[in-house]
N, C-alpha and C. Protein backbone atom coordinates (compact mmCIF):
# COMPACT_ATOMS: atom_id res chain seq x y z
N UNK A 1 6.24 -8.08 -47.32
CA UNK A 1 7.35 -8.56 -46.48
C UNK A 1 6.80 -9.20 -45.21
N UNK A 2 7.72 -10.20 -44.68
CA UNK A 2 7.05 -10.92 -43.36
C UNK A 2 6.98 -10.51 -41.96
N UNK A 3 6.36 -10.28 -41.67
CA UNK A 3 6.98 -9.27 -40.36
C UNK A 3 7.32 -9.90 -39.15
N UNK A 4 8.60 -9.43 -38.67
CA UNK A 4 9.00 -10.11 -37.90
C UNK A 4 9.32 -10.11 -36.32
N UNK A 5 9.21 -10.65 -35.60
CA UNK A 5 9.42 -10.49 -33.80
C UNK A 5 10.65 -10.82 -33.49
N UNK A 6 11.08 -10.11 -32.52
CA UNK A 6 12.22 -10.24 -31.78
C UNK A 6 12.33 -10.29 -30.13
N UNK A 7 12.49 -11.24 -30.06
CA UNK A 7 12.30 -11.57 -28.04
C UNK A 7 13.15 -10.97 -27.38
N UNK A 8 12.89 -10.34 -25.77
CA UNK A 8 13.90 -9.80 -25.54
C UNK A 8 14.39 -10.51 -24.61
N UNK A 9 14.72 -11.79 -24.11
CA UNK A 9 14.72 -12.80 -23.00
C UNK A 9 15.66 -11.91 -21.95
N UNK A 10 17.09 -11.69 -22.14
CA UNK A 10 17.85 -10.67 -21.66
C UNK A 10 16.86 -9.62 -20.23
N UNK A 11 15.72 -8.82 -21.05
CA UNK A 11 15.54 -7.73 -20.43
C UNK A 11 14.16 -8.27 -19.36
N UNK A 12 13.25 -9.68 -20.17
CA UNK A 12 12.78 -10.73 -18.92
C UNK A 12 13.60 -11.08 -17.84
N UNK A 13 14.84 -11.70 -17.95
CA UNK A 13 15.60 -11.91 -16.92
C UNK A 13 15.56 -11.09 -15.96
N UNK A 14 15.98 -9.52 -16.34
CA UNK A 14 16.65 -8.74 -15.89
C UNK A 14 15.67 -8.05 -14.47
N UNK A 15 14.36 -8.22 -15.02
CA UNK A 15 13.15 -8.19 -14.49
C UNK A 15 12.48 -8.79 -13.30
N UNK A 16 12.35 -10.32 -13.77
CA UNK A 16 12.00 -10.95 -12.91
C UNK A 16 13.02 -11.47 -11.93
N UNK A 17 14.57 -10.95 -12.35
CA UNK A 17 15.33 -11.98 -11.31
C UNK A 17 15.23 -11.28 -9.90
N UNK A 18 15.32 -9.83 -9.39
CA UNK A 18 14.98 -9.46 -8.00
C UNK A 18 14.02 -10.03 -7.51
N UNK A 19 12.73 -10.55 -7.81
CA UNK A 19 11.87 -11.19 -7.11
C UNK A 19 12.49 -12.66 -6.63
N UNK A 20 13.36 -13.55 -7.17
CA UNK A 20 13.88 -14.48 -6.70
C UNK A 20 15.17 -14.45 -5.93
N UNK A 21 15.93 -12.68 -6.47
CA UNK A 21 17.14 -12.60 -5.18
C UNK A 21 16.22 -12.33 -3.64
N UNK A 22 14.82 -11.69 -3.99
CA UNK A 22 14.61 -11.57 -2.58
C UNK A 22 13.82 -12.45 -2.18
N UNK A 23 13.58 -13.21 -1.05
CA UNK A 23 12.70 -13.70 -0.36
C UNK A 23 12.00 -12.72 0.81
N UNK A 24 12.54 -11.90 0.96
CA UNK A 24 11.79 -10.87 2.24
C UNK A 24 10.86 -9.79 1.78
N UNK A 25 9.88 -9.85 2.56
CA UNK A 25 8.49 -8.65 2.09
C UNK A 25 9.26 -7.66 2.05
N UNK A 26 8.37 -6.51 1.33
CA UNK A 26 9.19 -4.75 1.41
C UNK A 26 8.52 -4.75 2.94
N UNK A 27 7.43 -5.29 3.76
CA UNK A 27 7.28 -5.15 4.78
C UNK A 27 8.31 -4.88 6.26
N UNK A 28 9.41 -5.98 5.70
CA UNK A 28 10.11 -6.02 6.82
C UNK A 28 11.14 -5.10 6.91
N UNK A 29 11.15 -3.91 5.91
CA UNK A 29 11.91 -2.81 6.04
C UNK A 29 11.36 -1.57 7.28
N UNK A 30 9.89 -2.06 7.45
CA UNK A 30 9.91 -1.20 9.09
C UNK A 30 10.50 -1.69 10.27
N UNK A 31 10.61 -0.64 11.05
CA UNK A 31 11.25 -0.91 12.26
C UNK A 31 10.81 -0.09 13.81
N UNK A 32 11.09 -0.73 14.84
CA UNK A 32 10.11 -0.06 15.96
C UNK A 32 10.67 1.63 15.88
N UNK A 33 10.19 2.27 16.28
CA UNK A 33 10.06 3.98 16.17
C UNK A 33 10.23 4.73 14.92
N UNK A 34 9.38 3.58 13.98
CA UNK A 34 9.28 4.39 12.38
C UNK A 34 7.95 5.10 12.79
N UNK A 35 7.79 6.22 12.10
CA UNK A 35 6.38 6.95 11.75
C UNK A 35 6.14 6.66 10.74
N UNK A 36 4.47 5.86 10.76
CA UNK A 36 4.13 5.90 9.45
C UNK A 36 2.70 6.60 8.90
N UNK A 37 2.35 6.56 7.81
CA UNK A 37 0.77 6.35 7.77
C UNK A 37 0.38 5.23 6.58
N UNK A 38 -0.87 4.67 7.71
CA UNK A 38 -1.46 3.49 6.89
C UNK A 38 -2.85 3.93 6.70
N UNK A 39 -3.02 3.36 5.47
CA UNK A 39 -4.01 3.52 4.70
C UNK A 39 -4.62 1.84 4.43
N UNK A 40 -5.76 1.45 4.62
CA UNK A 40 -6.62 0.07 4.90
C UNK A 40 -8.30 0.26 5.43
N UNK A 41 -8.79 -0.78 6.50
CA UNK A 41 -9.69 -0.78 6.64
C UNK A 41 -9.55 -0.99 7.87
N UNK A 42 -10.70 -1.85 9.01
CA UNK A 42 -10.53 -2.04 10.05
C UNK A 42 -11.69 -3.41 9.86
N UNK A 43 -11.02 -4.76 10.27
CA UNK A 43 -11.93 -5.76 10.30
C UNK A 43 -11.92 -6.02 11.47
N UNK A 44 -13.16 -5.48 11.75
CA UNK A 44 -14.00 -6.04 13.07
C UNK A 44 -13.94 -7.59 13.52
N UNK A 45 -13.99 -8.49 12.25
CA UNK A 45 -14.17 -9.70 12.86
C UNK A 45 -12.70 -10.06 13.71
N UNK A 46 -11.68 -9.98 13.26
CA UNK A 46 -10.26 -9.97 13.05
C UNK A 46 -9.79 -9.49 14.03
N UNK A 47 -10.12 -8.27 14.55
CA UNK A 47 -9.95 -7.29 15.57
C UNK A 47 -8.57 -6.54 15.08
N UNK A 48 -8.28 -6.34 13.74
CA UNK A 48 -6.57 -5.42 12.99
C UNK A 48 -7.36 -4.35 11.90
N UNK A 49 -6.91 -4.15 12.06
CA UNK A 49 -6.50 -2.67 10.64
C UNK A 49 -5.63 -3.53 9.19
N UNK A 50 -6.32 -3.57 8.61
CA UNK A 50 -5.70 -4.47 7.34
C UNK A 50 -4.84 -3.00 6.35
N UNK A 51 -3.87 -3.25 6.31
CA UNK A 51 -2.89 -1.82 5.68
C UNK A 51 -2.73 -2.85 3.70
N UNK A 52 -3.80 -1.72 3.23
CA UNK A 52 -3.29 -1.47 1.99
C UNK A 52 -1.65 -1.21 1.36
N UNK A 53 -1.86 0.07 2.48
CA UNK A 53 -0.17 0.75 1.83
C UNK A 53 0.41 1.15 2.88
N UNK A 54 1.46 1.78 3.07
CA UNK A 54 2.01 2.28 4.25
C UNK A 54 3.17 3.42 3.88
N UNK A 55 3.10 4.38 4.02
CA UNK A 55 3.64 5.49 4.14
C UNK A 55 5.20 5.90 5.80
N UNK A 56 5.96 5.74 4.83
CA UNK A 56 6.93 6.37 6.02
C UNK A 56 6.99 7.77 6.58
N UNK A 57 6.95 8.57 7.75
CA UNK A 57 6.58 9.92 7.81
C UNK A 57 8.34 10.19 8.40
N UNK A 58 9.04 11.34 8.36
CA UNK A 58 9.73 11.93 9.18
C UNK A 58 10.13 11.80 10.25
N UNK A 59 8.83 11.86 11.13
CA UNK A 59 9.23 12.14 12.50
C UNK A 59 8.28 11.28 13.05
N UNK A 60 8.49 11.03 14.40
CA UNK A 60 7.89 10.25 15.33
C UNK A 60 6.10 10.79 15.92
N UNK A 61 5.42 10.11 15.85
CA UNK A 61 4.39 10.92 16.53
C UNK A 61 3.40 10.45 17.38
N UNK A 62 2.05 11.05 17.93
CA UNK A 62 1.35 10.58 18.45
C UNK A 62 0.80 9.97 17.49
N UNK A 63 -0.72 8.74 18.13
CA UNK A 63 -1.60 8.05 17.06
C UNK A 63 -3.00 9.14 16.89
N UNK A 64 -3.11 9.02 15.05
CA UNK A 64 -3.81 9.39 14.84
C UNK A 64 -4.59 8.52 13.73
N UNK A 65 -6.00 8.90 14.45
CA UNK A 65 -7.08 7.66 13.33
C UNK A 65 -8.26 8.51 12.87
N UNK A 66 -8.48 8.14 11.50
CA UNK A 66 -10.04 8.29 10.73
C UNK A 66 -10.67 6.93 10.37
N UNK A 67 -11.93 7.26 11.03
CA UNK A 67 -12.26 6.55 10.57
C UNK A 67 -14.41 6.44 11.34
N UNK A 68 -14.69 5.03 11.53
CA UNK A 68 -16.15 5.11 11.80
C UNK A 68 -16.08 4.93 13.52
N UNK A 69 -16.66 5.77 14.71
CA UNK A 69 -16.84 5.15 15.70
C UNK A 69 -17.72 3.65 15.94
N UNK A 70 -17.54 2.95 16.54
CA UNK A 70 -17.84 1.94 16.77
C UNK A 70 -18.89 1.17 17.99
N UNK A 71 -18.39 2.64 19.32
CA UNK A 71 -19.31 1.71 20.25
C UNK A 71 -19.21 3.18 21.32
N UNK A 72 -20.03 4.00 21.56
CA UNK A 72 -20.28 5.12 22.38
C UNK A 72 -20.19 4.28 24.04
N UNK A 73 -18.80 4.75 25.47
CA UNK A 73 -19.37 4.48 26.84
C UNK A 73 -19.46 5.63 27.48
N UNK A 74 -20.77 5.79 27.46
CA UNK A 74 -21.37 6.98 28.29
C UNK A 74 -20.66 7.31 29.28
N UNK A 75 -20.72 6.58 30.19
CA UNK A 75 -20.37 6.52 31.71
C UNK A 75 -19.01 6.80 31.58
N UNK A 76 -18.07 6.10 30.89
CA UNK A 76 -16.52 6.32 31.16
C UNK A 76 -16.08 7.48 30.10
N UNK A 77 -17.15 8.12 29.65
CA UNK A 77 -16.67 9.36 29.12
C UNK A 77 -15.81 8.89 27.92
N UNK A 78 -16.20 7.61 26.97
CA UNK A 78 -15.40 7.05 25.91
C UNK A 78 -16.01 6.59 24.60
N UNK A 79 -14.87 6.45 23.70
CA UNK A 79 -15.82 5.79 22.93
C UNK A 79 -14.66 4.89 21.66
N UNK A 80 -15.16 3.81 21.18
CA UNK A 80 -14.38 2.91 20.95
C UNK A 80 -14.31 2.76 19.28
N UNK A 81 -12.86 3.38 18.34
CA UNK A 81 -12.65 3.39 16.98
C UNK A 81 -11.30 2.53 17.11
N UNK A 82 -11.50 1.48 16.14
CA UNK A 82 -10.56 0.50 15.59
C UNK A 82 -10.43 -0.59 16.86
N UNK A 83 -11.20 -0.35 17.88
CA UNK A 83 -10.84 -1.48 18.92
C UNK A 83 -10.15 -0.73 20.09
N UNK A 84 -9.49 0.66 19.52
CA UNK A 84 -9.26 1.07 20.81
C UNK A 84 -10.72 1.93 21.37
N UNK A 85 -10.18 2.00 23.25
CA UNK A 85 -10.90 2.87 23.76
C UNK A 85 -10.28 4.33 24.02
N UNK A 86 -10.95 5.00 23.47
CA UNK A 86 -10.62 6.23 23.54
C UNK A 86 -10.95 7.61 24.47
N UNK A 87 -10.77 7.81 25.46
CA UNK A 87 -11.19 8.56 26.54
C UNK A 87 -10.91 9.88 26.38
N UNK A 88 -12.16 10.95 26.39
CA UNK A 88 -12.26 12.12 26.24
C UNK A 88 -12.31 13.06 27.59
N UNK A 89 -11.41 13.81 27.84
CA UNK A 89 -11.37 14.62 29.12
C UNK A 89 -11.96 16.62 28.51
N UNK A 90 -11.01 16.85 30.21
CA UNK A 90 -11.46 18.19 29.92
C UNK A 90 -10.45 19.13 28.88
N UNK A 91 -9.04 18.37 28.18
CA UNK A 91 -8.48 19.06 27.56
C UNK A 91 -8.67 18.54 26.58
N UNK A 92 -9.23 17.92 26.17
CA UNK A 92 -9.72 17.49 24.35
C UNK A 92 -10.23 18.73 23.45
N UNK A 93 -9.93 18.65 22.66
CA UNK A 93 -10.19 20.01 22.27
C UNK A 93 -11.53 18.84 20.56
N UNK A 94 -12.46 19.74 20.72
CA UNK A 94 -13.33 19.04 19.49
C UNK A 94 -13.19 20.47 18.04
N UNK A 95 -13.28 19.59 17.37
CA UNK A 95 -13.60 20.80 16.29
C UNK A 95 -14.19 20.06 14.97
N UNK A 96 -15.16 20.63 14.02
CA UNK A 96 -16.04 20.78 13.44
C UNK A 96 -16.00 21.87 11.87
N UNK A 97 -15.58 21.08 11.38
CA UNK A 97 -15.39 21.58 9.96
C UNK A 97 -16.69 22.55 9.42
N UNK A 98 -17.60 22.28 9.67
CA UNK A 98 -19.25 22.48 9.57
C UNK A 98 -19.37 23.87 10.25
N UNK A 99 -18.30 24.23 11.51
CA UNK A 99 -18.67 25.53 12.15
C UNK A 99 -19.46 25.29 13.15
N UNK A 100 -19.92 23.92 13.45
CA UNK A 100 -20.51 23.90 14.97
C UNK A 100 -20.15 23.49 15.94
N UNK A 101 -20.73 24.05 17.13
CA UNK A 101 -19.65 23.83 18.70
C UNK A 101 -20.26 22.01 18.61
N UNK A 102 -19.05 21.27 19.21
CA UNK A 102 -19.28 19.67 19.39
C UNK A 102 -18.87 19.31 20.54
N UNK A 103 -19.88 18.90 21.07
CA UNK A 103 -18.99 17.67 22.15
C UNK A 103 -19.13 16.43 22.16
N UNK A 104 -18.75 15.47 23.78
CA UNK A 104 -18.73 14.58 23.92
C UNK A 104 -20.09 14.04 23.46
N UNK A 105 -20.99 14.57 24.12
CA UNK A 105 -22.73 13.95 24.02
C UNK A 105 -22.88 13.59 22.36
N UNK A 106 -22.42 14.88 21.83
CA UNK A 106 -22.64 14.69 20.45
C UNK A 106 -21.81 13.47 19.53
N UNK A 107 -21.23 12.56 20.15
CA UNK A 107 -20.57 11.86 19.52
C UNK A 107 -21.48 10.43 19.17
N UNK A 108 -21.38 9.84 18.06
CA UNK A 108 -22.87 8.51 17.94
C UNK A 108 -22.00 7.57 17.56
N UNK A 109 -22.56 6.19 17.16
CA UNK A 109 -21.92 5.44 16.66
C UNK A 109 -22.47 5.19 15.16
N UNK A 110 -21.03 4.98 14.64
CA UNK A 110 -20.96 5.02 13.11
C UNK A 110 -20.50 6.41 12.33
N UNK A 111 -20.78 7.70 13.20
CA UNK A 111 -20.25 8.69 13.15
C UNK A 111 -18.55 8.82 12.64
N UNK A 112 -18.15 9.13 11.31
CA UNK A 112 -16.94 9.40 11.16
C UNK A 112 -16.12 10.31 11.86
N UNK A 113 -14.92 10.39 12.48
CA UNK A 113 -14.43 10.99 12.83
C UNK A 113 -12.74 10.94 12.91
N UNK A 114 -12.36 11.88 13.21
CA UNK A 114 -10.20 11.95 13.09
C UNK A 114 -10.19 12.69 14.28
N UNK A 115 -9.19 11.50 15.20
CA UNK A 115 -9.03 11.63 16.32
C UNK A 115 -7.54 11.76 16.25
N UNK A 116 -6.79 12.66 17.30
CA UNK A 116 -5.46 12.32 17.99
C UNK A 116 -5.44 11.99 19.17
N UNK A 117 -5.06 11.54 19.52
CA UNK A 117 -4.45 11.15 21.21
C UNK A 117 -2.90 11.22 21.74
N UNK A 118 -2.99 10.82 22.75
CA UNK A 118 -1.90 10.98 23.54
C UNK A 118 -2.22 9.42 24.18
N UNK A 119 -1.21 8.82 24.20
CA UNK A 119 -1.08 7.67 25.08
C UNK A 119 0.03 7.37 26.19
N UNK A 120 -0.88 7.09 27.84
CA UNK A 120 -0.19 7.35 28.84
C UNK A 120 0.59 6.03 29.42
N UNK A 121 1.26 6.33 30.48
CA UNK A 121 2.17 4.82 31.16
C UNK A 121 1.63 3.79 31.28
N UNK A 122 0.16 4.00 31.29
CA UNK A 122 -0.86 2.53 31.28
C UNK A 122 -1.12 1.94 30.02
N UNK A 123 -0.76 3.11 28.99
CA UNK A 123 -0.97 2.38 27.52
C UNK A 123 -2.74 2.58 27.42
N UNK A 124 -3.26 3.73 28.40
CA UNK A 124 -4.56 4.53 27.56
C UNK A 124 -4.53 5.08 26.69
N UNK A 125 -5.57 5.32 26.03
CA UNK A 125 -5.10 6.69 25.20
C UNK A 125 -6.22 7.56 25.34
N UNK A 126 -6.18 8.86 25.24
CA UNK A 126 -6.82 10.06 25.74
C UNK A 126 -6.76 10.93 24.43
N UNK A 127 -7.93 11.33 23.95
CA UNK A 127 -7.93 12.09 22.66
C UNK A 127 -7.75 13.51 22.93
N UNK A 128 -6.81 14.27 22.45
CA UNK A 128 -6.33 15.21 22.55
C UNK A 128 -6.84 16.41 21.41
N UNK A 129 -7.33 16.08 20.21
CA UNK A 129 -8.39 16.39 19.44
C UNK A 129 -9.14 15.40 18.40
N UNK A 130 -10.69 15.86 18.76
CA UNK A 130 -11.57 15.26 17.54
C UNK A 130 -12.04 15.98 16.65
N UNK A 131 -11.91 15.72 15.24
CA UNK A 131 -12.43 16.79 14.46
C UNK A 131 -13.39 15.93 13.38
N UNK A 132 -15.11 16.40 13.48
CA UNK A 132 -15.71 15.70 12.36
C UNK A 132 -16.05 16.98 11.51
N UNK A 133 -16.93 16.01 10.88
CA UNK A 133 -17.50 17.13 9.32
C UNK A 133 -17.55 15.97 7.87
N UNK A 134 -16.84 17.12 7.48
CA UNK A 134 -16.34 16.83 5.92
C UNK A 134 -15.18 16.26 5.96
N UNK A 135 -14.70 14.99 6.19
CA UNK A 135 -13.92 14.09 6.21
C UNK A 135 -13.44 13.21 4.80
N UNK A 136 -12.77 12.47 4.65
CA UNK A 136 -12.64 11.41 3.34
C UNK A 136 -13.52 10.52 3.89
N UNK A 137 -13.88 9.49 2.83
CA UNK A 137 -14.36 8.08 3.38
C UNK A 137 -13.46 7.30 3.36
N UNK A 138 -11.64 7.26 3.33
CA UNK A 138 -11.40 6.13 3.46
C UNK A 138 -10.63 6.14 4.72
N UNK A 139 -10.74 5.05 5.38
CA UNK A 139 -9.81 5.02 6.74
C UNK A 139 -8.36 4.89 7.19
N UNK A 140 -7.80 5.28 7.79
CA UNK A 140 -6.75 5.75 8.12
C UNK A 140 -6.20 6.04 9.39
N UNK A 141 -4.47 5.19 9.94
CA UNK A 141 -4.15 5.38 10.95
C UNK A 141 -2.67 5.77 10.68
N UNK A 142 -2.29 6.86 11.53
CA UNK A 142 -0.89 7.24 11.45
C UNK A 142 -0.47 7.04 13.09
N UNK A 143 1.12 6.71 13.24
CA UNK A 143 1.75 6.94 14.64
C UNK A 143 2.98 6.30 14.67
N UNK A 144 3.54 5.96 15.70
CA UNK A 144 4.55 5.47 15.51
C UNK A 144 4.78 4.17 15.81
N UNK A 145 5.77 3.08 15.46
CA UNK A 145 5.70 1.65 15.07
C UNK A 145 5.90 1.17 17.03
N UNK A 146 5.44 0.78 17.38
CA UNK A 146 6.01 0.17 18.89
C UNK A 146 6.08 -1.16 19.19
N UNK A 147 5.76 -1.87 18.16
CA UNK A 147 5.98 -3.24 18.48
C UNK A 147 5.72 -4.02 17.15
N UNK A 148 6.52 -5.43 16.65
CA UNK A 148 6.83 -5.77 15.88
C UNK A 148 6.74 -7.41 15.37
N UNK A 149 5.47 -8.09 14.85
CA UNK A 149 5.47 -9.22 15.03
C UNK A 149 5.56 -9.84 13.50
N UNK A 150 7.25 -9.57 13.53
CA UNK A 150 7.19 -10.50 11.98
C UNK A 150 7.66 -11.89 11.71
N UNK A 151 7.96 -12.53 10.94
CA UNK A 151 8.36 -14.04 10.58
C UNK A 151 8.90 -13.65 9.29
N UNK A 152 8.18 -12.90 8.54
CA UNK A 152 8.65 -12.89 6.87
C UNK A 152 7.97 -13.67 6.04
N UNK A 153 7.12 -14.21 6.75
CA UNK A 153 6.17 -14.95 5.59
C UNK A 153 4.14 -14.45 6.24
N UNK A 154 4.02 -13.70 5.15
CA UNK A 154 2.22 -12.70 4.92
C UNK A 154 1.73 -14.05 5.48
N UNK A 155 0.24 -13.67 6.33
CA UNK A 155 0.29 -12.04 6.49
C UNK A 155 0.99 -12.09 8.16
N UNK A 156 1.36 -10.99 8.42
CA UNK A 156 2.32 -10.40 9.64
C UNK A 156 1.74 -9.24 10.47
N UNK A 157 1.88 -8.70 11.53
CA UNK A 157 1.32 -8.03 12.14
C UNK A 157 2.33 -6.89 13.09
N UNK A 158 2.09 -5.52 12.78
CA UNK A 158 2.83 -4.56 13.72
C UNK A 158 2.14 -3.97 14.47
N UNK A 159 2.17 -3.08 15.82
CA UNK A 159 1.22 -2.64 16.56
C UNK A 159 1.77 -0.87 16.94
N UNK A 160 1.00 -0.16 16.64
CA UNK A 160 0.88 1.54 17.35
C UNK A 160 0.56 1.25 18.51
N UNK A 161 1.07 1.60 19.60
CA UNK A 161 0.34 1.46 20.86
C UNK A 161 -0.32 0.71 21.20
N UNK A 162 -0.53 -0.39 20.68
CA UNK A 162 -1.17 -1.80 21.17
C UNK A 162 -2.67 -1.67 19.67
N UNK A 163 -2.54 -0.36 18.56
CA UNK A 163 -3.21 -1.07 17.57
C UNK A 163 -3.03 -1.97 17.32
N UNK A 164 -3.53 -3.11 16.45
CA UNK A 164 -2.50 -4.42 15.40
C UNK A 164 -3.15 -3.98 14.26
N UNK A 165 -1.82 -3.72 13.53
CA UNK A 165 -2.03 -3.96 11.93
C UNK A 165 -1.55 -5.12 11.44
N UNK A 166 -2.31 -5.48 10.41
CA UNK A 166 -2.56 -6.71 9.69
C UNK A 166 -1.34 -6.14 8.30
N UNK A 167 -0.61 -6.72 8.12
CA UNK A 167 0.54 -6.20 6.54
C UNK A 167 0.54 -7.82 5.86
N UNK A 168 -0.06 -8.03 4.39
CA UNK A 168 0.07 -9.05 3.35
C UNK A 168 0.83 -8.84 2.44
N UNK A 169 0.60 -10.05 1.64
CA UNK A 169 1.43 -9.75 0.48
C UNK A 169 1.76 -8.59 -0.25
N UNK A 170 0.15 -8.13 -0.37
CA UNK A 170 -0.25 -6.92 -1.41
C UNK A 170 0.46 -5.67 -0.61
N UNK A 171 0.27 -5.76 0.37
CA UNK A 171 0.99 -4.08 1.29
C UNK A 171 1.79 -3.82 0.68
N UNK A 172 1.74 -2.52 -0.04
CA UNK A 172 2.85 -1.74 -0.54
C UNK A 172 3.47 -0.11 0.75
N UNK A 173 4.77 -0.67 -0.04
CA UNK A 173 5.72 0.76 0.99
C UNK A 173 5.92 2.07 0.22
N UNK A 174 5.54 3.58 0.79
CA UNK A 174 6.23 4.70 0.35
C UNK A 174 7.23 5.21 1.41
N UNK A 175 7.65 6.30 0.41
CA UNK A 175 8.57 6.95 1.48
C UNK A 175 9.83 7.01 1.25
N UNK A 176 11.00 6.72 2.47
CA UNK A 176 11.94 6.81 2.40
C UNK A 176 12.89 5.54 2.08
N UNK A 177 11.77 4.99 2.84
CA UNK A 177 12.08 3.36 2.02
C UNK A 177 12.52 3.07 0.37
N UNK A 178 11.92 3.98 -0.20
CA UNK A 178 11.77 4.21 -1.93
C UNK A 178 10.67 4.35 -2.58
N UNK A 179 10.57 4.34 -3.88
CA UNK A 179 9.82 4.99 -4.40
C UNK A 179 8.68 3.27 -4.27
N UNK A 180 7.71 2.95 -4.56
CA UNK A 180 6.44 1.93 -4.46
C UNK A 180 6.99 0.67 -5.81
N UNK A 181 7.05 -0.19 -4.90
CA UNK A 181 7.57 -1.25 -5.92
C UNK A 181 7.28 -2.57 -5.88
N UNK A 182 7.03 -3.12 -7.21
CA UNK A 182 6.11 -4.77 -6.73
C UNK A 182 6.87 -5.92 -6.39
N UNK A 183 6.26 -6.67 -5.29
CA UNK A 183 7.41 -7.03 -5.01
C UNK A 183 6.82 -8.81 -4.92
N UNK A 184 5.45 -9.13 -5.86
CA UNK A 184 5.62 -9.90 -6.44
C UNK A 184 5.90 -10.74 -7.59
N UNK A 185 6.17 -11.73 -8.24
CA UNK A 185 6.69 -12.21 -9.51
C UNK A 185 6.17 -11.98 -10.77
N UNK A 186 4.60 -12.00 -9.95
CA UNK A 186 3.77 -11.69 -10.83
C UNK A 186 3.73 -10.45 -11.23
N UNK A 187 3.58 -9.17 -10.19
CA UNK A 187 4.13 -8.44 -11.26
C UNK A 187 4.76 -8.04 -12.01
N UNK A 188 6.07 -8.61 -11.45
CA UNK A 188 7.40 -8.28 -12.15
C UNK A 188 6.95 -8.76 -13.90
N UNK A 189 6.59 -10.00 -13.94
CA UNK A 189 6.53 -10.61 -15.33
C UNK A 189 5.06 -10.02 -16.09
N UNK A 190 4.45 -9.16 -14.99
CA UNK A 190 3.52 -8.32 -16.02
C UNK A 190 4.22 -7.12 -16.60
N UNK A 191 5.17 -6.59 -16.21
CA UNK A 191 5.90 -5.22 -16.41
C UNK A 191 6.83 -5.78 -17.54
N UNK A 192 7.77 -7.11 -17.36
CA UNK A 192 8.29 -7.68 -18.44
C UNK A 192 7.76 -7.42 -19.69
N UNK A 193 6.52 -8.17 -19.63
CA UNK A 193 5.23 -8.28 -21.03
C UNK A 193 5.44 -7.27 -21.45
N UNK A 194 4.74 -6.27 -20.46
CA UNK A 194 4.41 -4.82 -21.50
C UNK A 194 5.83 -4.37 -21.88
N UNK A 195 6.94 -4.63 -21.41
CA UNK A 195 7.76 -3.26 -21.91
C UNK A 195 7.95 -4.84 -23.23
N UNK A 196 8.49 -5.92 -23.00
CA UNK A 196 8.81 -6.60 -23.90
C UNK A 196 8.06 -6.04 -25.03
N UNK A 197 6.55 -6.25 -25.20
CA UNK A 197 5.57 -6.05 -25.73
C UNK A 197 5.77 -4.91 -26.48
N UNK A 198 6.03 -3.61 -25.60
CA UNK A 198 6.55 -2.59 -26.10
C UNK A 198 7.65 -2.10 -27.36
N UNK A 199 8.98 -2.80 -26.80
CA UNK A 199 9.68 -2.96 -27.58
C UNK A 199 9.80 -3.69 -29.38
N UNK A 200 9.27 -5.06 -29.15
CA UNK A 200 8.68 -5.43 -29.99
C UNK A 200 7.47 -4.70 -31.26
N UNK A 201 7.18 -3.88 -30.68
CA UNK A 201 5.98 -3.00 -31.55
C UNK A 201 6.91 -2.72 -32.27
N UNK A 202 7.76 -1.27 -31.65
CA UNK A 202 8.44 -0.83 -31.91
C UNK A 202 9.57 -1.33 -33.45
N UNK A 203 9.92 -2.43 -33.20
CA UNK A 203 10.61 -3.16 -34.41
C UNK A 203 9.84 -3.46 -35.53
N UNK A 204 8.57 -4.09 -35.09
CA UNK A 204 7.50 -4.31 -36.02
C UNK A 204 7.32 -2.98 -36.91
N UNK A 205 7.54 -2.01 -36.40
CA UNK A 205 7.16 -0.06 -37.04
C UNK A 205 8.00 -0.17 -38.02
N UNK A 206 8.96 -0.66 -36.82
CA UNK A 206 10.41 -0.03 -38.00
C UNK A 206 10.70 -1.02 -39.72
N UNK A 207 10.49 -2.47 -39.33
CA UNK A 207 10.46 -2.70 -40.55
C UNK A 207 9.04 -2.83 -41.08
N UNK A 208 7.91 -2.33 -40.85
CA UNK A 208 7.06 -2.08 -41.68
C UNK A 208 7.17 -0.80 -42.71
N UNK A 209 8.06 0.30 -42.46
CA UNK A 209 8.92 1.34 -42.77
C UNK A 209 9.04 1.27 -43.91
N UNK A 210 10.15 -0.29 -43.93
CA UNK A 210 11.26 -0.27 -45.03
C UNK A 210 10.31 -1.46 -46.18
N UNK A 211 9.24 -1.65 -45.77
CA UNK A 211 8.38 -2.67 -46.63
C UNK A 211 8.25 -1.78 -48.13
């Protein structure tokens, strides 16, 4: 018997047409005093935090970063991750996964570390705890959204406290926003394929069955 295909054009449509009702990134669903966490890198040349993904959090918070120090200032008692400067006083509290006492001296460059801060009326920020050790390797900034430079057309830029993050095409959203969803054509019409693809097997089974 001949075996036969059946298209599902219907469930293509059905697929790819949200990518053409929307023209707006899932990006532009943040807004100033969202908490988030982003997950990316930090390009030095660029001077942004390039956000892979972005996570909506609950509640509002201070900024918090992992990631590589960058540039040790002795003298001003600082030291500089993602571009900010980060100033260590007498209430910083350090801690050390490893079990050893840490301080300022002990801090190097290139040294991983997860910092919090507090940021004051001048728009410093003052680390409130550092904790190294046994860390992840990938980098990471959480806090809350304070400023907002979009257009709607990648790539676009939001800022934590005067961070800048870099958000493209590819930036995907979790959270409360919804569940992670593609929100280009292209994928849409790769998800088409397979389930089309899918379905189609499926028929092919069935009358190979009755052969």
């Amino acid at each position: 018997m001949r075996k036969m295909f059946f298209a599902v054009p219907s469930l293509l449509l059905f697929l790819i047409a949200p990518a053409a009702a929307s023209s707006k990134p899932e990006y532009m669903k943040l807004k100033v005093g969202d908490a988030v966490e982003v997950d990316g890198e930090w390009d030095k040349k660029a001077g942004v935090f390039t956000a892979d993904d972005i996570e909506k959090l609950p509640d509002p918070r201070r900024p918090k970063l992992r990631g590589a120090v960058v540039k040790i200032l002795a003298p001003e008692k600082s030291f500089v991750l993602f571009g900010m400067k980060i100033k260590v006083d007498d209430k910083t509290e350090f801690m050390d996964n490893g079990g050893q006492a840490v301080r300022f001296e002990n801090l190097k460059v290139r040294m991983r570390l997860e910092v919090t801060s507090r940021v004051d009326e001048n728009g410093n920020w003052i680390a409130r705890k550092i904790e190294i050790g046994k860390l992840k390797a990938s980098d990471k900034v959480k806090g809350t959204v304070t400023r907002l430079a979009f257009d709607g057309t990648p790539p676009d830029t939001f800022e934590i406290s005067s961070l800048k993050i870099l958000v493209v095409e590819g930036t995907d959203l979790f959270g409360p926003w919804g569940v992670k969803t593609p929100t280009a054509a292209s994928d849409l019409r790769a998800i088409a394929a397979s389930v089309s693809s899918g379905v189609e097997r499926k028929i092919e089974k069935s009358l190979n069955r009755r052969d």
